[in-house]
N, C-alpha and C. Protein backbone atom coordinates (compact mmCIF):
# COMPACT_ATOMS: atom_id res chain seq x y z
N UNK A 1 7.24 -24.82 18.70
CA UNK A 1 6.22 -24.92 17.67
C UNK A 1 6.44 -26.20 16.87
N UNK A 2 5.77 -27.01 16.32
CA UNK A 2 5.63 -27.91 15.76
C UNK A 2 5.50 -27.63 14.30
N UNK A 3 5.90 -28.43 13.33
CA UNK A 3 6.38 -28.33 12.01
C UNK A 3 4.84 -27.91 11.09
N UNK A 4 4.29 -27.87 11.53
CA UNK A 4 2.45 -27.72 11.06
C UNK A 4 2.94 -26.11 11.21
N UNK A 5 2.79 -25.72 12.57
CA UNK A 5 2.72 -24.50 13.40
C UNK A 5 3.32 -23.51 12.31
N UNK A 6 4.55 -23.82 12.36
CA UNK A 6 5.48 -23.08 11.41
C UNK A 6 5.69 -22.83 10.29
N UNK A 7 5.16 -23.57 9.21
CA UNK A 7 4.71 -23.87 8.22
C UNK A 7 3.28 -22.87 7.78
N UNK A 8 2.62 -22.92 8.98
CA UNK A 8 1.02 -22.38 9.00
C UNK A 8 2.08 -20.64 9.15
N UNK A 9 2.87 -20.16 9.98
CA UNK A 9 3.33 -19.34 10.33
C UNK A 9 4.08 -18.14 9.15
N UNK A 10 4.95 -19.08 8.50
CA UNK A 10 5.75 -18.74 7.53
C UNK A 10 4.29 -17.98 6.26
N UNK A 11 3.76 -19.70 5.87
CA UNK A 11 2.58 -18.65 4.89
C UNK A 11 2.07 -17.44 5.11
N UNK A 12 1.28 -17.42 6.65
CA UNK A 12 0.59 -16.29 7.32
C UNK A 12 1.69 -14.72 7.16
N UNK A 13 3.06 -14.78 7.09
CA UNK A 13 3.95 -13.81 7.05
C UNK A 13 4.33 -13.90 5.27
N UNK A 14 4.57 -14.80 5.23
CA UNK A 14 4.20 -14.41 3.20
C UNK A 14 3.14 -13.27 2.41
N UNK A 15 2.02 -13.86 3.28
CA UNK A 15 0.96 -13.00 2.74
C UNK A 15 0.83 -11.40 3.12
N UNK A 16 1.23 -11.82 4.14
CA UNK A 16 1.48 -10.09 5.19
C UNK A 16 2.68 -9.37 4.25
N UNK A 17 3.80 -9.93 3.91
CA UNK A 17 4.65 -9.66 3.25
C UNK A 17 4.34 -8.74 1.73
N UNK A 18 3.19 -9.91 0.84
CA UNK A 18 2.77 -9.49 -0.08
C UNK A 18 1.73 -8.18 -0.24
N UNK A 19 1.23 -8.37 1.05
CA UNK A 19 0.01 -7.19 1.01
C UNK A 19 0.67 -6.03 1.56
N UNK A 20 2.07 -5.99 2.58
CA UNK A 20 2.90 -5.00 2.36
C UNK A 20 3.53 -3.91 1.02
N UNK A 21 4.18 -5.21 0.53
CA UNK A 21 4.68 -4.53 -0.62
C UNK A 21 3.55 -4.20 -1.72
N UNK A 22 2.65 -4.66 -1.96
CA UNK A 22 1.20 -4.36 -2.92
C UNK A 22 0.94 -2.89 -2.00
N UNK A 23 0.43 -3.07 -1.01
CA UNK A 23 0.34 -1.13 -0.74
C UNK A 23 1.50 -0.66 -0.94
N UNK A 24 2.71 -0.96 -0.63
CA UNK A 24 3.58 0.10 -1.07
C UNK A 24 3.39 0.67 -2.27
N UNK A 25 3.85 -0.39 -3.44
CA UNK A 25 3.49 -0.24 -5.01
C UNK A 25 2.53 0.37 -5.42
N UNK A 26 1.16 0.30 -4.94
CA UNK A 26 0.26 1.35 -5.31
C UNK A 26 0.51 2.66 -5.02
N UNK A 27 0.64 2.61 -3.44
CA UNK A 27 0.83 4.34 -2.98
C UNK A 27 1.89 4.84 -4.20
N UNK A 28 2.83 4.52 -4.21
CA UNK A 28 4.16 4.85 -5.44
C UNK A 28 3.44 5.49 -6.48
N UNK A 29 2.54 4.41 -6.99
CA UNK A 29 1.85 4.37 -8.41
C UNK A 29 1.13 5.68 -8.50
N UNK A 30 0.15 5.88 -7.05
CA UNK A 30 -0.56 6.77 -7.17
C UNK A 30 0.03 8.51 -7.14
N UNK A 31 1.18 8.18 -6.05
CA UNK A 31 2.18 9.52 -6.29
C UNK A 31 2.84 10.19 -7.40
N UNK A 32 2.81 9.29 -7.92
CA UNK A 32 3.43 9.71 -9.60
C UNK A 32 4.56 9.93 -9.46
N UNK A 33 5.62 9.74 -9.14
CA UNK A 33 6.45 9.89 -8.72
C UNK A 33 7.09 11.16 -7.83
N UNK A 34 6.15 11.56 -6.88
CA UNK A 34 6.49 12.51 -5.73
C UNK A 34 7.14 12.15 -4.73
N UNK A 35 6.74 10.14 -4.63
CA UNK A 35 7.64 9.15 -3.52
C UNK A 35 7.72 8.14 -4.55
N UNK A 36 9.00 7.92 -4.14
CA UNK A 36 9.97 6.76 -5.23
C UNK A 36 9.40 5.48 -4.65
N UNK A 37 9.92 3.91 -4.90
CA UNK A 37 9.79 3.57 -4.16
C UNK A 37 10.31 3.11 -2.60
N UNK A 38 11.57 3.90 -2.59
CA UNK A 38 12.84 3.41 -1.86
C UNK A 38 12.08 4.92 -0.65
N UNK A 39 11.52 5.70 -0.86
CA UNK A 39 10.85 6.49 0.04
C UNK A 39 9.60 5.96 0.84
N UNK A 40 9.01 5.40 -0.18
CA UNK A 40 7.38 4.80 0.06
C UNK A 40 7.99 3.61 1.35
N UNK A 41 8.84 2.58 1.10
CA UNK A 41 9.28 1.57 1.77
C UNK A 41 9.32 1.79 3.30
N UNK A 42 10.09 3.38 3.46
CA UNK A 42 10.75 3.62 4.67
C UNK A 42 9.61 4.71 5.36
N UNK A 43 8.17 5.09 4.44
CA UNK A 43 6.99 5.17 5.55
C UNK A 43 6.84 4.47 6.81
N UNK A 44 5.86 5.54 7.51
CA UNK A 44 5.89 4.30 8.93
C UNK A 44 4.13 4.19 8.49
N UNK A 45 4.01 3.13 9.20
CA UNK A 45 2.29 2.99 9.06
C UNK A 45 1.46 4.11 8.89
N UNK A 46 1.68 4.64 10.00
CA UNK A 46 0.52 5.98 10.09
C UNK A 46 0.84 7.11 8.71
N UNK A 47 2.12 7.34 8.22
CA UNK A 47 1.85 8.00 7.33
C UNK A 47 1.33 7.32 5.73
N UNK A 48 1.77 6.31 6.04
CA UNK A 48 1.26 5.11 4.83
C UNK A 48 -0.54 5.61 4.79
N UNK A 49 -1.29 5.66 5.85
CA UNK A 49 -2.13 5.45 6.21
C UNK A 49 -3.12 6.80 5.78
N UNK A 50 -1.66 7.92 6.04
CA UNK A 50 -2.43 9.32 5.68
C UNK A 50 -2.60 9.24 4.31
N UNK A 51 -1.55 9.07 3.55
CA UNK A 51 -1.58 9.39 2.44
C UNK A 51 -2.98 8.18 1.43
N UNK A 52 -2.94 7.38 2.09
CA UNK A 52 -3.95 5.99 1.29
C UNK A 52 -5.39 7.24 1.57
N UNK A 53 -5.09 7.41 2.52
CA UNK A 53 -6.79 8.06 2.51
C UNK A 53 -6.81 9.88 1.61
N UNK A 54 -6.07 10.46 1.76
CA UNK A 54 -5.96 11.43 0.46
C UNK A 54 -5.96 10.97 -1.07
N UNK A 55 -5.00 9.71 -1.11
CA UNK A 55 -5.49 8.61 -2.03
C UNK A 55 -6.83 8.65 -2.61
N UNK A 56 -7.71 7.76 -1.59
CA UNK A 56 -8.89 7.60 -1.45
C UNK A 56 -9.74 9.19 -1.81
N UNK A 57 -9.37 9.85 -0.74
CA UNK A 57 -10.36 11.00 -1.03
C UNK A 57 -10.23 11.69 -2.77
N UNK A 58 -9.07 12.19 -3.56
CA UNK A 58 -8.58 12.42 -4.46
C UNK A 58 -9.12 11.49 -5.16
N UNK A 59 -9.47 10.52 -5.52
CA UNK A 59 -9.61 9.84 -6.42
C UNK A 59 -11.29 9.40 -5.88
N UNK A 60 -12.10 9.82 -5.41
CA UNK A 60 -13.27 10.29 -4.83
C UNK A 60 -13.98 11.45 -5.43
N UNK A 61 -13.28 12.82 -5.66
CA UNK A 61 -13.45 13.40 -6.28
C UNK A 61 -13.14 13.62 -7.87
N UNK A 62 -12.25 12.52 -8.02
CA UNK A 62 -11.96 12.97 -9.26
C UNK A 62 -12.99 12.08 -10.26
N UNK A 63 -14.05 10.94 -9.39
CA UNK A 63 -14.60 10.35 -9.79
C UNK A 63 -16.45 11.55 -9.94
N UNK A 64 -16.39 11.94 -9.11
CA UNK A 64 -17.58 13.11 -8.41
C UNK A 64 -17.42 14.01 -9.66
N UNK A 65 -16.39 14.65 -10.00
CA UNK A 65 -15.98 16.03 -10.76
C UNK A 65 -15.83 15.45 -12.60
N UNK A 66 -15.84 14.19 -12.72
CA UNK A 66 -15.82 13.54 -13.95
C UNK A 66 -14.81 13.97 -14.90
N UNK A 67 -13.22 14.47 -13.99
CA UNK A 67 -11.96 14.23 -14.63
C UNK A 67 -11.31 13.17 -14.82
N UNK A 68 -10.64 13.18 -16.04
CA UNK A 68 -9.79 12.27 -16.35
C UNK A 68 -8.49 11.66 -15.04
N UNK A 69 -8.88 10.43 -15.11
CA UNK A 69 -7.64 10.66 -13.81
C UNK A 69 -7.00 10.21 -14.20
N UNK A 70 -6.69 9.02 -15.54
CA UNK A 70 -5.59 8.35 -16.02
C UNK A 70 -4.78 8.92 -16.77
């Protein structure tokens, strides 16, 4: 790879990096502390994946049902 290549490479895994740990931190946030973050970390995708969409759904209804969610 050429010094461009790698450079272009490194950023591209920065960002992946950041948008990793940003979903982690939310899911955390949203658990309230049911998953720490040292739990949330050691998810594998797919359960990352379950829980974002109960996430999603939960906070779907809580928008529908006009409870306080904060």
């Amino acid at each position: 790879m050429s010094l461009p290549e790698i450079e272009a490479e490194i950023k591209k895994m920065d960002s992946e990096s950041k948008a990793f740990r940003t979903e982690i931190f939310k899911l955390a946030w949203f658990m309230r502390g049911s998953v720490d973050l040292e739990q949330a970390f050691m998810l594998d995708y797919q359960d990352r994946e379950i829980i974002g969409k109960i996430i999603e759904d939960n906070l779907e209804t809580t928008k529908k049902s006009g409870l306080n969610f904060f």
